[in-house]
C-alpha atoms as a PDB file:
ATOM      1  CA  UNK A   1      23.096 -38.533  22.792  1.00  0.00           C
ATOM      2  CA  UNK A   2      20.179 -39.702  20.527  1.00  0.00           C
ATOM      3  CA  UNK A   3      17.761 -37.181  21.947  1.00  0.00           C
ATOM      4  CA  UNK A   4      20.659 -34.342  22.167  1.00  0.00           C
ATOM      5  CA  UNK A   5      20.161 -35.110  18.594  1.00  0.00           C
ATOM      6  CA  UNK A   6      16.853 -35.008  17.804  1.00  0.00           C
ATOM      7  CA  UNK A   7      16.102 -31.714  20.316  1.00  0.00           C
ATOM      8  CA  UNK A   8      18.652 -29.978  17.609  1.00  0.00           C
ATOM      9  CA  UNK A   9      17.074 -30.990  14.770  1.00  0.00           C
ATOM     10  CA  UNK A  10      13.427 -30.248  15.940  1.00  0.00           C
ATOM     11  CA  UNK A  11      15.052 -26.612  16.982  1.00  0.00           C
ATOM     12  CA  UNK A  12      16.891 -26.221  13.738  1.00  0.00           C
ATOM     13  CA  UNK A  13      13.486 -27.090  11.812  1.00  0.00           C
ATOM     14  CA  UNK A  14      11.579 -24.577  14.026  1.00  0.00           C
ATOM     15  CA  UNK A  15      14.020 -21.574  13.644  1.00  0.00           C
ATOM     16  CA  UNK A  16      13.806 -22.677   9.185  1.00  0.00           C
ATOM     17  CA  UNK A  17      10.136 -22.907   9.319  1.00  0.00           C
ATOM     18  CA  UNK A  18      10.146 -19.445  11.466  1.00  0.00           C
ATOM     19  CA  UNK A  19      12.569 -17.857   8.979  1.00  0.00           C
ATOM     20  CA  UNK A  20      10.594 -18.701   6.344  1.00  0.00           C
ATOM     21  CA  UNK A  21       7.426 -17.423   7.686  1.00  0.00           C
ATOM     22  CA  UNK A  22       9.145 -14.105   8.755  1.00  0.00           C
ATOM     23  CA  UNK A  23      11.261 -13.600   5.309  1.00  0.00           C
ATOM     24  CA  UNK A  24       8.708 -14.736   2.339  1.00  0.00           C
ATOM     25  CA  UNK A  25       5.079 -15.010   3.725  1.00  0.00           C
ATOM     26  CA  UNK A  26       4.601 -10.531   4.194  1.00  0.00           C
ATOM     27  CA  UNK A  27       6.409 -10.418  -0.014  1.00  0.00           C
ATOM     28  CA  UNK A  28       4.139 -13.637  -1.195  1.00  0.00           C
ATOM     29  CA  UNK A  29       0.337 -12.228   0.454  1.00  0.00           C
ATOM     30  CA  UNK A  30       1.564  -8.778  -0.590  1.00  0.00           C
ATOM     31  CA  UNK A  31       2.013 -10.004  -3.894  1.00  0.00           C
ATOM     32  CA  UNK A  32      -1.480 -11.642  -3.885  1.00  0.00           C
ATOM     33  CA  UNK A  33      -3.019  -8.300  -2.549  1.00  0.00           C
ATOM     34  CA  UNK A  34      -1.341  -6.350  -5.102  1.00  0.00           C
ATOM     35  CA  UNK A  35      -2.855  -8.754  -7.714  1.00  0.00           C
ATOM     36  CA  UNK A  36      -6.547  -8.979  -6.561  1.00  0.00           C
ATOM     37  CA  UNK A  37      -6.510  -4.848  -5.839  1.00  0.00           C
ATOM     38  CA  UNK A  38      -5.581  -4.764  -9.576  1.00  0.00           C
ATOM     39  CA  UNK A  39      -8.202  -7.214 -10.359  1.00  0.00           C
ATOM     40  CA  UNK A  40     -10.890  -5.182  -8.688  1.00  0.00           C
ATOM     41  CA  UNK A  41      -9.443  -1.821  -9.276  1.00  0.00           C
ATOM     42  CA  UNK A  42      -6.917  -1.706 -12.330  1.00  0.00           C
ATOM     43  CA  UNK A  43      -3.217  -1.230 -12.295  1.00  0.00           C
ATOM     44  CA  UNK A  44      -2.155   2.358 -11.843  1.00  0.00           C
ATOM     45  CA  UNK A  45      -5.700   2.909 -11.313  1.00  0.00           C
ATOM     46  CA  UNK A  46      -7.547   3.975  -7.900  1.00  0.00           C
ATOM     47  CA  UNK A  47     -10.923   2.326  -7.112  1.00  0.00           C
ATOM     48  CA  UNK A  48     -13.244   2.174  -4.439  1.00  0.00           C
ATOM     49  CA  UNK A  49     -13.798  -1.619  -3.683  1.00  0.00           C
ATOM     50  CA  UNK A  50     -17.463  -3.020  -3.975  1.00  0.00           C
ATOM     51  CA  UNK A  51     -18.178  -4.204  -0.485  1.00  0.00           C
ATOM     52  CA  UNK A  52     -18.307  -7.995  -1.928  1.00  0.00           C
ATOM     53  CA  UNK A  53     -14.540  -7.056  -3.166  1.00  0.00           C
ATOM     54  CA  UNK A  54     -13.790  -5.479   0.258  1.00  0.00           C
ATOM     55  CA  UNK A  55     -14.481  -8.734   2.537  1.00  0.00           C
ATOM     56  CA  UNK A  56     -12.681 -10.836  -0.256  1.00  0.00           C
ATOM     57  CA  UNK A  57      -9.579  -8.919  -1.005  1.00  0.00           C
ATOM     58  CA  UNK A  58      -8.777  -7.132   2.421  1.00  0.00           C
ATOM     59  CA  UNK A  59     -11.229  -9.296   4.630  1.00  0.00           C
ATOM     60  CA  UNK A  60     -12.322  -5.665   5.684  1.00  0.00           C
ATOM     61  CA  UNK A  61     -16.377  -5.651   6.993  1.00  0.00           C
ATOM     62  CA  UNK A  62     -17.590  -3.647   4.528  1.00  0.00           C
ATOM     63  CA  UNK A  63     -20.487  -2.376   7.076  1.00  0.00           C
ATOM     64  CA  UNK A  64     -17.482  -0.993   9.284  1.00  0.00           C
ATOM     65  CA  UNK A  65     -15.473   1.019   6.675  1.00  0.00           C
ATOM     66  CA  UNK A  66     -15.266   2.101   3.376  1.00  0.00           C
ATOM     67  CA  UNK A  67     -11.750   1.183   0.666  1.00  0.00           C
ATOM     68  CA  UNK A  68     -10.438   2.071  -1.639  1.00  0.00           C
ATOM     69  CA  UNK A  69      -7.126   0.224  -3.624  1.00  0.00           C
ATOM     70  CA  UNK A  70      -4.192   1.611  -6.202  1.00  0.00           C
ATOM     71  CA  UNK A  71      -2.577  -1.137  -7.327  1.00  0.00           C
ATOM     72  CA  UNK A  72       0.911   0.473  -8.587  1.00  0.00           C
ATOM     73  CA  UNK A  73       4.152  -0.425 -10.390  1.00  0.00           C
ATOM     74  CA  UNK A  74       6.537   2.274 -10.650  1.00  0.00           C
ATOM     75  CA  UNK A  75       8.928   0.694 -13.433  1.00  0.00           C
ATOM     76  CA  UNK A  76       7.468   3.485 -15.587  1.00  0.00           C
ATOM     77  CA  UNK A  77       7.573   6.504 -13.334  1.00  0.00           C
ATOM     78  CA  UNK A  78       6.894   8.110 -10.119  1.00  0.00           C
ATOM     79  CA  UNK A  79       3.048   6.942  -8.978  1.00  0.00           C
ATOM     80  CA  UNK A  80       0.825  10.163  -8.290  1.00  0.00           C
ATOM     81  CA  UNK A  81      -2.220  10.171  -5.863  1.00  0.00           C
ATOM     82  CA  UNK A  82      -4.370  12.928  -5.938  1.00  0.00           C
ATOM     83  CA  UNK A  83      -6.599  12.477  -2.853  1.00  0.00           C
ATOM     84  CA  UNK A  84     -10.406  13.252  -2.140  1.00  0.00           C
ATOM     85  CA  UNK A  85     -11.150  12.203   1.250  1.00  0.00           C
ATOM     86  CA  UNK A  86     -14.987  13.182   3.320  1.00  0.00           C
ATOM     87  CA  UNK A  87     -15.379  14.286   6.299  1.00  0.00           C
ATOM     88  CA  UNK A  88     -14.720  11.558   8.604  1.00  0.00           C
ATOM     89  CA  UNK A  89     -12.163   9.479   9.445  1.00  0.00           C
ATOM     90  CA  UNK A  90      -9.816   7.839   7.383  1.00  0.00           C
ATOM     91  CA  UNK A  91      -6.441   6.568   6.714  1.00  0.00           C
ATOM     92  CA  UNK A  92      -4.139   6.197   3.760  1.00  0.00           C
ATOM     93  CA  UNK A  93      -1.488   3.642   3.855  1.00  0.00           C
ATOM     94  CA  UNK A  94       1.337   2.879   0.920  1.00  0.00           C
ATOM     95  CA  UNK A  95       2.746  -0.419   1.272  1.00  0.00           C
ATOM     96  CA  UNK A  96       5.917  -1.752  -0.549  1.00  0.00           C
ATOM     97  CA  UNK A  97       5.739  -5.171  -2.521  1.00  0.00           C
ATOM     98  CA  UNK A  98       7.435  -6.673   0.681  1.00  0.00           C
ATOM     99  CA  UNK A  99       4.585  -6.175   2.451  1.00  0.00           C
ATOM    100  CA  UNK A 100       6.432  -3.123   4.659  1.00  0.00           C
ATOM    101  CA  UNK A 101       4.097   0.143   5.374  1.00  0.00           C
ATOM    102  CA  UNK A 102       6.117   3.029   3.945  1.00  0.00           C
ATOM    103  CA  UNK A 103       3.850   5.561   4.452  1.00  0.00           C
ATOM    104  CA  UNK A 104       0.648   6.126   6.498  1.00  0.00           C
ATOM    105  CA  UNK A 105      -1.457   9.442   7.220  1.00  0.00           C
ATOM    106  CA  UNK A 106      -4.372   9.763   8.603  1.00  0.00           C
ATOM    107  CA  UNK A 107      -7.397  12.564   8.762  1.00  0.00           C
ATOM    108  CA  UNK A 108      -6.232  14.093  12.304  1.00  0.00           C
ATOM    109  CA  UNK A 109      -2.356  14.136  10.759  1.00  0.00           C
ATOM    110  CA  UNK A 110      -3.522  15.303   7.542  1.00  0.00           C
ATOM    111  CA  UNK A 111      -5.619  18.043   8.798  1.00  0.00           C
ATOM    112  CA  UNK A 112      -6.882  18.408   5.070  1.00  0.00           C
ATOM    113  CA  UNK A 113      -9.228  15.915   2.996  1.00  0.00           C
ATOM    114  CA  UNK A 114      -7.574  17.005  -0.309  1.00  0.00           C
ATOM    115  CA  UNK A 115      -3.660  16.353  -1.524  1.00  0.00           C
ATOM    116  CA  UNK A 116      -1.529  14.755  -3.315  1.00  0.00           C
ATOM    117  CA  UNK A 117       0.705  12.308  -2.169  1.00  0.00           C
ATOM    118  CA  UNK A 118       4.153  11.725  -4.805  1.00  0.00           C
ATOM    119  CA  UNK A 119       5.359   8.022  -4.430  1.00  0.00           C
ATOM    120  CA  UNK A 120       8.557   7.032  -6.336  1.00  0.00           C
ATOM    121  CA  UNK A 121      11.037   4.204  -5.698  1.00  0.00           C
ATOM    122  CA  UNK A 122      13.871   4.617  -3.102  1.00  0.00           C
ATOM    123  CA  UNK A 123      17.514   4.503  -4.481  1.00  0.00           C
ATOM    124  CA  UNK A 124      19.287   1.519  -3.653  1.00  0.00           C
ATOM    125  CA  UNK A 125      22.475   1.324  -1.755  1.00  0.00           C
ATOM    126  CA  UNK A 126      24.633   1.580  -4.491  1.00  0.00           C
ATOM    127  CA  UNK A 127      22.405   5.188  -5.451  1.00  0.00           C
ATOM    128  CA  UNK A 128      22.538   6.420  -2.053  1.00  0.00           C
ATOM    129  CA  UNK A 129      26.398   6.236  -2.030  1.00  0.00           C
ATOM    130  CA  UNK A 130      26.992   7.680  -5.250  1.00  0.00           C
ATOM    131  CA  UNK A 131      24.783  10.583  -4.403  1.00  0.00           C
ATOM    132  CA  UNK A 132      21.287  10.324  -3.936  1.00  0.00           C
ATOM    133  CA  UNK A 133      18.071   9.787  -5.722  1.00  0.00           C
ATOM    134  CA  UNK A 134      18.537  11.732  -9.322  1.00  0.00           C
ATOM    135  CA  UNK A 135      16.055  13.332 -10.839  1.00  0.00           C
ATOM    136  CA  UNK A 136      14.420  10.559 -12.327  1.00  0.00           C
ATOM    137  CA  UNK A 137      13.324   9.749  -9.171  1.00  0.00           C
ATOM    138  CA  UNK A 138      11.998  13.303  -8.115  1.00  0.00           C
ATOM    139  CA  UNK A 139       8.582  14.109  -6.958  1.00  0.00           C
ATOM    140  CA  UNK A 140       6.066  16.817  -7.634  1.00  0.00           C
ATOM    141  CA  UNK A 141       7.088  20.061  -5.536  1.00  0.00           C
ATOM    142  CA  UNK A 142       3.865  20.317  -5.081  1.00  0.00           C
ATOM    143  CA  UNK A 143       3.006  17.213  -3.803  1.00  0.00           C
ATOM    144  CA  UNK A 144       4.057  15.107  -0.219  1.00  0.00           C
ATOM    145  CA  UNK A 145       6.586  12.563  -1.206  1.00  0.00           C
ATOM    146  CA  UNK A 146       7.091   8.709  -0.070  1.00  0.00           C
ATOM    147  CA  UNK A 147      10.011   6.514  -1.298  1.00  0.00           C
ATOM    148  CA  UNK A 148       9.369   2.613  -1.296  1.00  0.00           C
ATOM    149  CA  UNK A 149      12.269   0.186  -1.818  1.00  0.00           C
ATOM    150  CA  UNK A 150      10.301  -1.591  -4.727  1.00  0.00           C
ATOM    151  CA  UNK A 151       8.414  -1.050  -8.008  1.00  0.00           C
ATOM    152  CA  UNK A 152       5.663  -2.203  -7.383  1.00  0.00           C
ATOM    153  CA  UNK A 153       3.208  -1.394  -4.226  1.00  0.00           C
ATOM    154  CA  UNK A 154      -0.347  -0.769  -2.844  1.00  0.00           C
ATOM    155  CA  UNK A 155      -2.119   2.457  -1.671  1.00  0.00           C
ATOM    156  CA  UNK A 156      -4.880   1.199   0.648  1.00  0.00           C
ATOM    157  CA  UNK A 157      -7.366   3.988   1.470  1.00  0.00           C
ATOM    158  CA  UNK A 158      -9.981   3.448   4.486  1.00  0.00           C
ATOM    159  CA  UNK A 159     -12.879   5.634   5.520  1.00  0.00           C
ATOM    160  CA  UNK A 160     -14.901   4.630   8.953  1.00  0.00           C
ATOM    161  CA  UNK A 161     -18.669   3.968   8.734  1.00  0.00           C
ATOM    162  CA  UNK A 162     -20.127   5.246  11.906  1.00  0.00           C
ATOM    163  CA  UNK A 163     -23.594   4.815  10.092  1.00  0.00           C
ATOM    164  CA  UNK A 164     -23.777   2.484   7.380  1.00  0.00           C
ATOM    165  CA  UNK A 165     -26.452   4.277   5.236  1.00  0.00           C
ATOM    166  CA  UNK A 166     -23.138   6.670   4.887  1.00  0.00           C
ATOM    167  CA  UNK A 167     -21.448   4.398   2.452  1.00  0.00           C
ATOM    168  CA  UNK A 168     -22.444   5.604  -0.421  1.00  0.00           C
ATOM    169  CA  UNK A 169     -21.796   9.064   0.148  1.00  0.00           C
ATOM    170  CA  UNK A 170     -18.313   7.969   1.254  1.00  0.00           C
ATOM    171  CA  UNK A 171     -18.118   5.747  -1.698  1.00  0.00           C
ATOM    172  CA  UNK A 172     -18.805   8.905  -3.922  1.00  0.00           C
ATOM    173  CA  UNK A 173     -16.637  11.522  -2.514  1.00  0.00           C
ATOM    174  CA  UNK A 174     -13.501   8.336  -2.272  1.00  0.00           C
ATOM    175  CA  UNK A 175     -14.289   7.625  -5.677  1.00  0.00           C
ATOM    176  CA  UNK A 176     -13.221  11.285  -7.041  1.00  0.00           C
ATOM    177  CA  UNK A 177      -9.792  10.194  -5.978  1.00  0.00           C
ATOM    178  CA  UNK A 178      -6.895   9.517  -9.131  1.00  0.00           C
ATOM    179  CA  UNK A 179      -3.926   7.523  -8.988  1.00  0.00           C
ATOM    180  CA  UNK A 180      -1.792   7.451 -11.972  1.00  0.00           C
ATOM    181  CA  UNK A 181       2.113   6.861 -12.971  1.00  0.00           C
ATOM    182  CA  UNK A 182       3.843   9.771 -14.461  1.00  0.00           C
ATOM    183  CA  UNK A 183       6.694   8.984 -16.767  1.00  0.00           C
ATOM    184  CA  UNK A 184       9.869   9.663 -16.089  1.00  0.00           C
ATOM    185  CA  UNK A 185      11.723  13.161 -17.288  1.00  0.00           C
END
């Protein structure tokens, strides 16, 4: 009976310690991302990461690709990327605060290196059910569009090296890229 015991309570720790790790580590290192990317880069603001920032921030070999970070918080209004990509390949990836990808493209999907990409925050439940997002939520028409379930997020923009005398090019044509919020109507 004692070790009927104790092989519960070992599996009842292992299932809290694995519920923990699944529900709060992906929100508590997004977090820290989201802070350092604003460190390096400003809030609301896109920048190209030095390579130093690179390995630090996204531990990202900075002679393998080239990044570039928005740190955004939408509690002001809908978060507008306008996007300058070169001719190689890349990927663009908006992640919520939970840490959940909510929208990824890449060059081949893209099929252009210049667009802009409207991100605003997803209406919760009680929205949905009364009938949608509202138009303080609404998008550019001119724009793609991405809903995340929270205000705040992280646009994570990655262009691969396949020379690394190519960075600063890269780094130059990434770096004409803008990422601002625009207020609400």
């Amino acid at each position: 009976m004692r070790t009927l015991f104790w092989l519960a309570a070992g599996g009842l720790l292992a299932a809290a310690i694995h519920l923990a790790y699944i529900l709060f580590l992906p929100s508590y290192e997004m977090r820290g991302l989201i802070r350092d990317s604003a460190a390096a880069a400003g809030m609301n603001t896109f920048g190209v990461l030095a390579p130093n920032s690179q390995e630090q921030i996204l531990k990202e070999n900075a002679g393998l690709a080239v990044t570039g970070v928005c740190a955004f918080d939408l509690s002001q209004g809908n978060l507008v990327f306008d996007a300058v990509m070169p001719e190689a390949t890349w990927s663009l990836t908006v992640y919520g605060g939970d840490g959940e990808d909510a929208y990824a493209i890449n060059n081949a999907q893209a099929g252009t290196n210049r667009f802009r990409l409207a991100v605003s925050k997803a209406p919760g439940l009680l929205g949905m059910l009364m009938g949608g997002s509202g138009d303080d939520t609404a998008a550019p028409t001119d724009a793609w569009a991405a809903q995340i379930p929270s205000e705040r997020g992280l646009a994570v923009v990655w262009v691969s090296l396949e020379d690394r005398a190519l960075r600063r090019g890269y780094a130059d044509i990434l770096s004409q890229s803008r990422c601002h919020v625009e207020p609400r109507s």
